[in-house]
PDB file of N, CA and C in Angstrom:
ATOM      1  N   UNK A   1     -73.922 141.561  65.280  1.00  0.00           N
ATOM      2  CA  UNK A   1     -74.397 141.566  66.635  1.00  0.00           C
ATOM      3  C   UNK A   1     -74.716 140.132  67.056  1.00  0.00           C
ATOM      4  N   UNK A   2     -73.834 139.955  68.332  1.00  0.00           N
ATOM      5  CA  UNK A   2     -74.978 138.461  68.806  1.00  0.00           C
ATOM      6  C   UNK A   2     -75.561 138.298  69.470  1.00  0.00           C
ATOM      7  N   UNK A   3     -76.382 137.287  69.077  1.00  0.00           N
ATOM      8  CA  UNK A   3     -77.701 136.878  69.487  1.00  0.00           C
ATOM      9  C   UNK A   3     -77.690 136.820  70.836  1.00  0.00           C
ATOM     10  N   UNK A   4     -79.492 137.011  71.279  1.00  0.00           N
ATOM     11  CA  UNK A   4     -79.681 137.422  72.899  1.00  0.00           C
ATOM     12  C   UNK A   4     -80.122 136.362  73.238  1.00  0.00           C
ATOM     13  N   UNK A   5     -79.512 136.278  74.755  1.00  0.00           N
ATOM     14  CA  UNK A   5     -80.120 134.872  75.032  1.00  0.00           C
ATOM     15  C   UNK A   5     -81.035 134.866  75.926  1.00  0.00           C
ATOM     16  N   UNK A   6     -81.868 136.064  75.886  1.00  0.00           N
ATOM     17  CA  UNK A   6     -83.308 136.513  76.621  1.00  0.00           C
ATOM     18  C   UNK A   6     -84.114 136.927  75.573  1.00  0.00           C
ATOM     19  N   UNK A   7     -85.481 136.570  75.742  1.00  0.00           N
ATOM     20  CA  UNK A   7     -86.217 136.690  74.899  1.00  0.00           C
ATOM     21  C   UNK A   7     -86.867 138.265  74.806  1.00  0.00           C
ATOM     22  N   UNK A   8     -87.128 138.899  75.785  1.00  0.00           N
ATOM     23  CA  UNK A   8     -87.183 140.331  75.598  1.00  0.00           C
ATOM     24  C   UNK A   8     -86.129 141.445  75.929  1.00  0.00           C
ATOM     25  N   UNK A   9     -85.655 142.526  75.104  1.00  0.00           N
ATOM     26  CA  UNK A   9     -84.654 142.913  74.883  1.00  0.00           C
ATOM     27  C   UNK A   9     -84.483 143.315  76.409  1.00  0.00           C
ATOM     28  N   UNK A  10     -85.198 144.225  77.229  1.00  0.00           N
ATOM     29  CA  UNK A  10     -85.407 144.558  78.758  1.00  0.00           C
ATOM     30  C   UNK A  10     -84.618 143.485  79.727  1.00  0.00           C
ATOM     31  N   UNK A  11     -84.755 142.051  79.198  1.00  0.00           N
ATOM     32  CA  UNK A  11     -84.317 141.421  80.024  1.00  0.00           C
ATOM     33  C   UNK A  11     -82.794 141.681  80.555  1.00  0.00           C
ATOM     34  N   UNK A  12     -81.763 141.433  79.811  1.00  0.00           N
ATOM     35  CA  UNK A  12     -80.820 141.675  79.957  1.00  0.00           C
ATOM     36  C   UNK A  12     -80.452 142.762  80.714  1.00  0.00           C
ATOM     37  N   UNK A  13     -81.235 144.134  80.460  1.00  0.00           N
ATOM     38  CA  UNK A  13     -80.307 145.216  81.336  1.00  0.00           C
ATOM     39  C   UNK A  13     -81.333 144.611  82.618  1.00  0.00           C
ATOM     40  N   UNK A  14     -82.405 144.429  82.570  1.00  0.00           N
ATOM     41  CA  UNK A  14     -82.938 143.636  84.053  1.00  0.00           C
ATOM     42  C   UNK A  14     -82.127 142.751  85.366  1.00  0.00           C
ATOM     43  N   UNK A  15     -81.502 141.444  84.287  1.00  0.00           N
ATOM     44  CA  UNK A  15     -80.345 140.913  84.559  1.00  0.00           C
ATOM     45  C   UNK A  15     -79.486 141.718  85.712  1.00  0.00           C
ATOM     46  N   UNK A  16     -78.933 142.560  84.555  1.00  0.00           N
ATOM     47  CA  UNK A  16     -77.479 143.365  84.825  1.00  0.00           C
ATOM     48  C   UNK A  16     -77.900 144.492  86.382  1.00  0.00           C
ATOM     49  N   UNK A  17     -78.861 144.779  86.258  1.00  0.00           N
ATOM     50  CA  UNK A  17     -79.160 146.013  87.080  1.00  0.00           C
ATOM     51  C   UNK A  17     -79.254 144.955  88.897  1.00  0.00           C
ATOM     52  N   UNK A  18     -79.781 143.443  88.732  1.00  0.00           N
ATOM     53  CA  UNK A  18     -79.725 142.723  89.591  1.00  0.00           C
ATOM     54  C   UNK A  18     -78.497 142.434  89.766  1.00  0.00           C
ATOM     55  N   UNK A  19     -77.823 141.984  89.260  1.00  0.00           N
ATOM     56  CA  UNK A  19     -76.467 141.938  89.682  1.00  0.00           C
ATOM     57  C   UNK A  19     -75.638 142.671  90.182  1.00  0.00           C
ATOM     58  N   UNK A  20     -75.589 143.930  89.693  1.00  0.00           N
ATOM     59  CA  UNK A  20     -75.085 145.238  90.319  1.00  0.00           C
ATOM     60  C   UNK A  20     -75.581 145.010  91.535  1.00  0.00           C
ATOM     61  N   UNK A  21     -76.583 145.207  91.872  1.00  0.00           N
ATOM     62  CA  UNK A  21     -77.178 145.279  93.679  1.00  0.00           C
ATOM     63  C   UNK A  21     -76.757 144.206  94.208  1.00  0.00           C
ATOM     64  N   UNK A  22     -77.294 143.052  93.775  1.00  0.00           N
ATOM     65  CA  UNK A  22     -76.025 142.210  94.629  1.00  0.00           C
ATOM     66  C   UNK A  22     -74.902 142.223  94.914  1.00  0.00           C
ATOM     67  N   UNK A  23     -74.078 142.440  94.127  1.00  0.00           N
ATOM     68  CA  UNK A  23     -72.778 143.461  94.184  1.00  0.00           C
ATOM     69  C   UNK A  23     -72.454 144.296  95.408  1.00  0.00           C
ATOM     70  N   UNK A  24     -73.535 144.991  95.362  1.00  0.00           N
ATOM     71  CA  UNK A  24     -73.490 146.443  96.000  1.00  0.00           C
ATOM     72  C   UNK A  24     -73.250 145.521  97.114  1.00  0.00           C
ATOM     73  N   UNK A  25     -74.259 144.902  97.562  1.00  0.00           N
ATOM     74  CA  UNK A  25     -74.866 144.427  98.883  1.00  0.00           C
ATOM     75  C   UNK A  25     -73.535 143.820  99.410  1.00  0.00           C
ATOM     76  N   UNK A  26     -72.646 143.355  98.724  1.00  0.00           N
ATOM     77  CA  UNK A  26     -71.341 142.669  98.993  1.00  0.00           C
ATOM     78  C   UNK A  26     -70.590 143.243  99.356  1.00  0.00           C
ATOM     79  N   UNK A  27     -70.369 144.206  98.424  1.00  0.00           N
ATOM     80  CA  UNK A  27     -69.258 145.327  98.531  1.00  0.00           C
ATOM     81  C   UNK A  27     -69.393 145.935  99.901  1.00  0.00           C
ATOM     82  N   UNK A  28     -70.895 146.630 100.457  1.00  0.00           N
ATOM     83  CA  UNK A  28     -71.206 147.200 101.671  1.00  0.00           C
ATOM     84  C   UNK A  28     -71.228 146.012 102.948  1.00  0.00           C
ATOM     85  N   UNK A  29     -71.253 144.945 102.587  1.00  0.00           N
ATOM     86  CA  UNK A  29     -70.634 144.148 103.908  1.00  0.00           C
ATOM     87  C   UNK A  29     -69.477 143.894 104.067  1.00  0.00           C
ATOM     88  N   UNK A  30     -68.820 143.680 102.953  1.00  0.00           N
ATOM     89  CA  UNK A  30     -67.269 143.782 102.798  1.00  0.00           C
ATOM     90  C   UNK A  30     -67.022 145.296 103.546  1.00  0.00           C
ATOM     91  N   UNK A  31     -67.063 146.241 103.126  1.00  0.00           N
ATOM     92  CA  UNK A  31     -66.477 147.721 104.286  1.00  0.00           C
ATOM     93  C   UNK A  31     -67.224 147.456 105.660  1.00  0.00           C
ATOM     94  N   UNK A  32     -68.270 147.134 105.754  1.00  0.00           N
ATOM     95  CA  UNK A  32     -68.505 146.772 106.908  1.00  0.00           C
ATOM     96  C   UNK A  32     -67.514 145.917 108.270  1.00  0.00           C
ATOM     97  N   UNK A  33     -67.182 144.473 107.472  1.00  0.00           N
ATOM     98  CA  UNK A  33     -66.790 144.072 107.783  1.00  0.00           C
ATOM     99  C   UNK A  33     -65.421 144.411 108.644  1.00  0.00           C
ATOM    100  N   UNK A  34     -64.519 145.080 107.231  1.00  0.00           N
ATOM    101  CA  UNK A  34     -63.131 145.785 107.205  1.00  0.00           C
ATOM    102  C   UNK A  34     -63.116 146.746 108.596  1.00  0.00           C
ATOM    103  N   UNK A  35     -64.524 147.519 108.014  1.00  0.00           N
ATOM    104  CA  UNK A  35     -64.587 148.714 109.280  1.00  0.00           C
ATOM    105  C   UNK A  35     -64.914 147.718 111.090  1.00  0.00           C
ATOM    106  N   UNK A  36     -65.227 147.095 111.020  1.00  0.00           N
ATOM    107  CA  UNK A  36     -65.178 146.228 112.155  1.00  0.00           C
ATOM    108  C   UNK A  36     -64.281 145.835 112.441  1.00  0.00           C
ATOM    109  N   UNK A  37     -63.099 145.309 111.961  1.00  0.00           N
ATOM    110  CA  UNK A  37     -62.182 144.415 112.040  1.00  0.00           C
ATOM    111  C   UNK A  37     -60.700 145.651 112.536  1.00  0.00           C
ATOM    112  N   UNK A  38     -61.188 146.931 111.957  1.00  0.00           N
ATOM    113  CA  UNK A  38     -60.276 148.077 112.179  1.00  0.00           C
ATOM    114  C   UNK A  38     -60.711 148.813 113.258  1.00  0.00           C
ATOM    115  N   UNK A  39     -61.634 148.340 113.882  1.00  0.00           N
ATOM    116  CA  UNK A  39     -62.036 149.751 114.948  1.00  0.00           C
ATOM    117  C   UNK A  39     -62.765 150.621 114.651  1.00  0.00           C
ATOM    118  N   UNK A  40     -63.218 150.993 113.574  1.00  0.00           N
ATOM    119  CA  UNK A  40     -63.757 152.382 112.830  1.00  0.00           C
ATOM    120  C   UNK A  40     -65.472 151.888 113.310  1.00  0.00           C
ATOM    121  N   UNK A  41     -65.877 153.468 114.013  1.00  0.00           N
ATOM    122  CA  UNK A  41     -67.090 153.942 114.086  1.00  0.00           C
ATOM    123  C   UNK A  41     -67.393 155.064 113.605  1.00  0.00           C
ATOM    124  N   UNK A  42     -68.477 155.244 112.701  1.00  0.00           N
ATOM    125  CA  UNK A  42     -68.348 156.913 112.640  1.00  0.00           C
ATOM    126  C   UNK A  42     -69.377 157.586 113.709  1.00  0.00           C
ATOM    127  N   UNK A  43     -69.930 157.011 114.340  1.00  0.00           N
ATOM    128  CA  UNK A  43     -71.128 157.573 115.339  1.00  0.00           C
ATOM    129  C   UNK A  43     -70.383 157.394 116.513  1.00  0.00           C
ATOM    130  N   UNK A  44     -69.193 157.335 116.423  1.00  0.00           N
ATOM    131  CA  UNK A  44     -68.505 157.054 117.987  1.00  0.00           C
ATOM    132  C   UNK A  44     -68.108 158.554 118.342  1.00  0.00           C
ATOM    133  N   UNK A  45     -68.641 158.576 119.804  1.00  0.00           N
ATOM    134  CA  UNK A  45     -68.105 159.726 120.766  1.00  0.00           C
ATOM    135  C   UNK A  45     -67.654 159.328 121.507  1.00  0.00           C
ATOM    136  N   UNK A  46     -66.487 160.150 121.916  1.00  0.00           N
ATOM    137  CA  UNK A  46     -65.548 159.499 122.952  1.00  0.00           C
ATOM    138  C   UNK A  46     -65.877 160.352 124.181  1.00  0.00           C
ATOM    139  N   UNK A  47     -66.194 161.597 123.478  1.00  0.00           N
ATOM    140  CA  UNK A  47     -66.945 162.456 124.820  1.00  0.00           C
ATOM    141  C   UNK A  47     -67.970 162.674 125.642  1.00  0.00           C
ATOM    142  N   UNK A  48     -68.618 161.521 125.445  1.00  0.00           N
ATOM    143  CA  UNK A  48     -70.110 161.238 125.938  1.00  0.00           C
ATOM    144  C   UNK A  48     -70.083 161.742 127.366  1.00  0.00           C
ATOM    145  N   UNK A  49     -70.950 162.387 127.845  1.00  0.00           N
ATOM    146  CA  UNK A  49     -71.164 163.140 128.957  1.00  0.00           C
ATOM    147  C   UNK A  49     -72.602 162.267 129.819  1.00  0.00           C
ATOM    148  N   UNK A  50     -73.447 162.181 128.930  1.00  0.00           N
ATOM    149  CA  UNK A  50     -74.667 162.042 129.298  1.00  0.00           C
ATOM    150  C   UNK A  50     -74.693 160.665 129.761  1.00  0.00           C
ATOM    151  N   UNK A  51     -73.929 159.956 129.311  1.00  0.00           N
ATOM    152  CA  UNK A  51     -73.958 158.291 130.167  1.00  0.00           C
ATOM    153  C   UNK A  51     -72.972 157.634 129.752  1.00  0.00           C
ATOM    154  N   UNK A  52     -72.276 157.502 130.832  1.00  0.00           N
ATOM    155  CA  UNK A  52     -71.100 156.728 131.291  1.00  0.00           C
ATOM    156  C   UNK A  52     -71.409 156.121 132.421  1.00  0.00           C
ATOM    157  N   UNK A  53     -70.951 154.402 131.742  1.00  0.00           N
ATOM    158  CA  UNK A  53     -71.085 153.089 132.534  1.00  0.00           C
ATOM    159  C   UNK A  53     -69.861 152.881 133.082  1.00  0.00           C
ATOM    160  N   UNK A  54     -70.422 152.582 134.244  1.00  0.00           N
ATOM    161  CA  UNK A  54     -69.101 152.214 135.475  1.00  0.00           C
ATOM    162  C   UNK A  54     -69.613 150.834 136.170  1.00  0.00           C
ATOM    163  N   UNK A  55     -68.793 150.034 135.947  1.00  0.00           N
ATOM    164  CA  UNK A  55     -69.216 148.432 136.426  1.00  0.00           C
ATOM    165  C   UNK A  55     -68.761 148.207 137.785  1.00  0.00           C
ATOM    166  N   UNK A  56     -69.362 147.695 138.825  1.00  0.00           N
ATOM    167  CA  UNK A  56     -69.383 147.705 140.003  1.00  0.00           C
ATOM    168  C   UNK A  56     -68.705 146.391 140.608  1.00  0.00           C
ATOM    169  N   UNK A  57     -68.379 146.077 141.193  1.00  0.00           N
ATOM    170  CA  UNK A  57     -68.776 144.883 141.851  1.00  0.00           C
ATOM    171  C   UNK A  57     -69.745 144.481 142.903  1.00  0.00           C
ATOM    172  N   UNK A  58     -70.771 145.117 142.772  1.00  0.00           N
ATOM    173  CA  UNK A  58     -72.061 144.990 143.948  1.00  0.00           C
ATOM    174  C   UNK A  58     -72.943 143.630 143.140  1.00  0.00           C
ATOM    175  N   UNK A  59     -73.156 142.733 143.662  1.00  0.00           N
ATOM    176  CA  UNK A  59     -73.951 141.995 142.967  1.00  0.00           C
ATOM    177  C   UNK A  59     -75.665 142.323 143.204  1.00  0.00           C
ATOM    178  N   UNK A  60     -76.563 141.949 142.139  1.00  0.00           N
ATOM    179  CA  UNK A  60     -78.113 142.291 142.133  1.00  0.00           C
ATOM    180  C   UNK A  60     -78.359 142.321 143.257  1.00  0.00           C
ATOM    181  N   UNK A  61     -79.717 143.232 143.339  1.00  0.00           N
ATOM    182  CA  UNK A  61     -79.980 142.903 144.651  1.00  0.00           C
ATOM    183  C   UNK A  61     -81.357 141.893 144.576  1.00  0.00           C
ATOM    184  N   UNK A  62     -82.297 141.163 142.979  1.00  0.00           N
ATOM    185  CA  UNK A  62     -83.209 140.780 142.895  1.00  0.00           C
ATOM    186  C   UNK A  62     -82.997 139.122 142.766  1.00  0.00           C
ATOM    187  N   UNK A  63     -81.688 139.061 141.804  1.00  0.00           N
ATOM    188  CA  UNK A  63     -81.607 137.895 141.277  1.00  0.00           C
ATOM    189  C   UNK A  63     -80.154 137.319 142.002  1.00  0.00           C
ATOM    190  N   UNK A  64     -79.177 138.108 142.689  1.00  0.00           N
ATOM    191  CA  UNK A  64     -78.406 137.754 143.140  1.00  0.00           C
ATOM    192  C   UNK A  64     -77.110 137.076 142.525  1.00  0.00           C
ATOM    193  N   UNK A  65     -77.419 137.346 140.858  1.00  0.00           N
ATOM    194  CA  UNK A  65     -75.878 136.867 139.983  1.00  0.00           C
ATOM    195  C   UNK A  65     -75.638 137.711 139.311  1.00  0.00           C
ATOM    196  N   UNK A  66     -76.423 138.368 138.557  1.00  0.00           N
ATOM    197  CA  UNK A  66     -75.664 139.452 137.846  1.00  0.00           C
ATOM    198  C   UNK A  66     -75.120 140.852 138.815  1.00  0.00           C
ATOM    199  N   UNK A  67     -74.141 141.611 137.597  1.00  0.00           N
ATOM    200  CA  UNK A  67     -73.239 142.582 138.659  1.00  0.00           C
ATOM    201  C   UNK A  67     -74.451 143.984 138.198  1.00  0.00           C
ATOM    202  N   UNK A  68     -74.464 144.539 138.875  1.00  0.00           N
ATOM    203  CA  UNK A  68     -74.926 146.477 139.015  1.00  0.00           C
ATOM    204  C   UNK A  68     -74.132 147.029 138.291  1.00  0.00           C
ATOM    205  N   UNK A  69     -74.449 147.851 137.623  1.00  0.00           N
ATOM    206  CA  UNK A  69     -73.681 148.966 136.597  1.00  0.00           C
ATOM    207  C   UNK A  69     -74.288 150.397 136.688  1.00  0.00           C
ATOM    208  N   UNK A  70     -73.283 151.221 136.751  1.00  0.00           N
ATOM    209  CA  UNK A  70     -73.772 152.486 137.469  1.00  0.00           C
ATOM    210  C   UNK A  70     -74.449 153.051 136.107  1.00  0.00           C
ATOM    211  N   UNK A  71     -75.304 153.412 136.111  1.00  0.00           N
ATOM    212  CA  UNK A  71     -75.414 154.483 134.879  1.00  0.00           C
ATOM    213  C   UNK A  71     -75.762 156.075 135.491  1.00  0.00           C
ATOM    214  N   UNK A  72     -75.452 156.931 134.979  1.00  0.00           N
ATOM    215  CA  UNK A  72     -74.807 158.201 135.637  1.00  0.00           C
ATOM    216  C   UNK A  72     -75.505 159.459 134.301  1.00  0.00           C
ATOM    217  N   UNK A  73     -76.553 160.150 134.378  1.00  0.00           N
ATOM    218  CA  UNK A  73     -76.719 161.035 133.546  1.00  0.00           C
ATOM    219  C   UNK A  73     -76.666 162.266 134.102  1.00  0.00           C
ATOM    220  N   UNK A  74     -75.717 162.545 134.546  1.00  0.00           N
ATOM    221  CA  UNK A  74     -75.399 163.688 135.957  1.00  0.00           C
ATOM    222  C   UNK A  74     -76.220 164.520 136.539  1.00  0.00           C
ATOM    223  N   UNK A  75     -77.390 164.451 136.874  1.00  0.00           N
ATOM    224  CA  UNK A  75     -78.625 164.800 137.663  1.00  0.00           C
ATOM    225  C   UNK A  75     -79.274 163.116 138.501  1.00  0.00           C
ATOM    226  N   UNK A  76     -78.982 162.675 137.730  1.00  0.00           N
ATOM    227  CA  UNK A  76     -79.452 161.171 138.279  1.00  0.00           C
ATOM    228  C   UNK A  76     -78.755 159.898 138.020  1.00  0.00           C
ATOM    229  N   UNK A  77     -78.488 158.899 138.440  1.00  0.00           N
ATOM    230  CA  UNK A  77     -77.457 157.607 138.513  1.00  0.00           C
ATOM    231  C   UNK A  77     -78.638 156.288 138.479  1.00  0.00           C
ATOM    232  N   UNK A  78     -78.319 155.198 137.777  1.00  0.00           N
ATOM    233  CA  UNK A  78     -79.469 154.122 138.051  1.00  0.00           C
ATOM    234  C   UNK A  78     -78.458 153.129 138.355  1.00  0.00           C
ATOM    235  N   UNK A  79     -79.001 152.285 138.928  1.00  0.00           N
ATOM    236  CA  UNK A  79     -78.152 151.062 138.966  1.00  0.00           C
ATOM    237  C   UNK A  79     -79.043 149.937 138.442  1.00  0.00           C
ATOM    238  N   UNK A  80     -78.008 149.407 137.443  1.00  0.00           N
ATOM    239  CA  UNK A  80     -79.024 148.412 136.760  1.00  0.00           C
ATOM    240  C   UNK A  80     -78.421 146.795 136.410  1.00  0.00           C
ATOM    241  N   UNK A  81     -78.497 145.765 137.097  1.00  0.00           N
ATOM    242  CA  UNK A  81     -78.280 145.051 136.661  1.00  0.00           C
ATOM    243  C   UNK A  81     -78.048 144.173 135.519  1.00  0.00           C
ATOM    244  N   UNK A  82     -77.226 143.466 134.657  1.00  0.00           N
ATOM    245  CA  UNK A  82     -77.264 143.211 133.615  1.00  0.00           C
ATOM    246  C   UNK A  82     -77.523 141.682 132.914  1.00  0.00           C
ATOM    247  N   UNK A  83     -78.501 141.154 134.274  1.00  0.00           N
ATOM    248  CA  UNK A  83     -78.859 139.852 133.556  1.00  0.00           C
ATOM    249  C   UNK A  83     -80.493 139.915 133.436  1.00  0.00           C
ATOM    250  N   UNK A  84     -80.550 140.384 135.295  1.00  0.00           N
ATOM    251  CA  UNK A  84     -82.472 140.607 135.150  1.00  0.00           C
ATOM    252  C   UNK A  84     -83.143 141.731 134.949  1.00  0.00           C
ATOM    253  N   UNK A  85     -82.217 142.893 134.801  1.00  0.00           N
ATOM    254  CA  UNK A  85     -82.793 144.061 134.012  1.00  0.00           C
ATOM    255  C   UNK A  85     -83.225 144.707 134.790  1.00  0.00           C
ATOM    256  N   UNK A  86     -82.808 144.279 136.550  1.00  0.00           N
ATOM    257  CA  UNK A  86     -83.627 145.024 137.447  1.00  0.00           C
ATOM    258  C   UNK A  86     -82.885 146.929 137.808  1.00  0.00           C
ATOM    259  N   UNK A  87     -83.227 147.661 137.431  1.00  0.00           N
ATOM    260  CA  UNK A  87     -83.341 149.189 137.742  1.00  0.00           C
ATOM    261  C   UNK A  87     -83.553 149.443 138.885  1.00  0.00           C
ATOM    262  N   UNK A  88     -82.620 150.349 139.997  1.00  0.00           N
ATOM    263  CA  UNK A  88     -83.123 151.069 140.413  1.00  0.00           C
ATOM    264  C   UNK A  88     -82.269 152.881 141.145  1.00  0.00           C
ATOM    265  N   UNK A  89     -83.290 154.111 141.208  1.00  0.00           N
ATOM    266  CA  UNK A  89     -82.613 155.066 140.991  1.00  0.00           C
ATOM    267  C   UNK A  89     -81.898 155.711 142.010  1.00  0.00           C
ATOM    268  N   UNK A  90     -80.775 156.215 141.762  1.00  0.00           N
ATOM    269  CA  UNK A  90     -80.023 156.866 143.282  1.00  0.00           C
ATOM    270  C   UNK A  90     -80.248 157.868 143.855  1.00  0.00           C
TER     271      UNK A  90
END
């Protein structure tokens, strides 16, 4: 057998068990990545009902540069600008 080059035997699988997770941590940004680079969502609905953004060309009515974006939860519509955050309901 050869010799350890940690002084308590624990160390080593200690070592090893850190490395693995780093690993891991790689491996899961690596698919991350991949899955980004491919399009892949798994929480993606394409059928979203409850809010669908429709971009306007109305400019703010507070700050006067950013554009209005409809937001639409089909009982009620907001229009909300997307620089000063200004809201308001239809």
């Amino acid at each position: 057998m050869a010799k350890q080059k940690h002084a308590k035997p624990d160390e080593f699988q200690k070592e090893q068990i850190r490395h693995l997770k780093k690993e891991l941590i790689r491996k899961d940004q690596e698919i991350r990545q991949l899955q980004k680079d491919l399009g892949y969502n798994q929480n993606k609905d394409s059928n979203r009902k409850n809010s669908r953004k429709e971009k306007n060309d109305v400019e703010c009515l507070e700050c006067g540069k950013g554009s209005l974006i409809t937001l639409d939860f089909g009982i009620r519509s907001f229009l909300i600008c997307n620089l000063c955050g200004y809201r308001k309901k239809i």
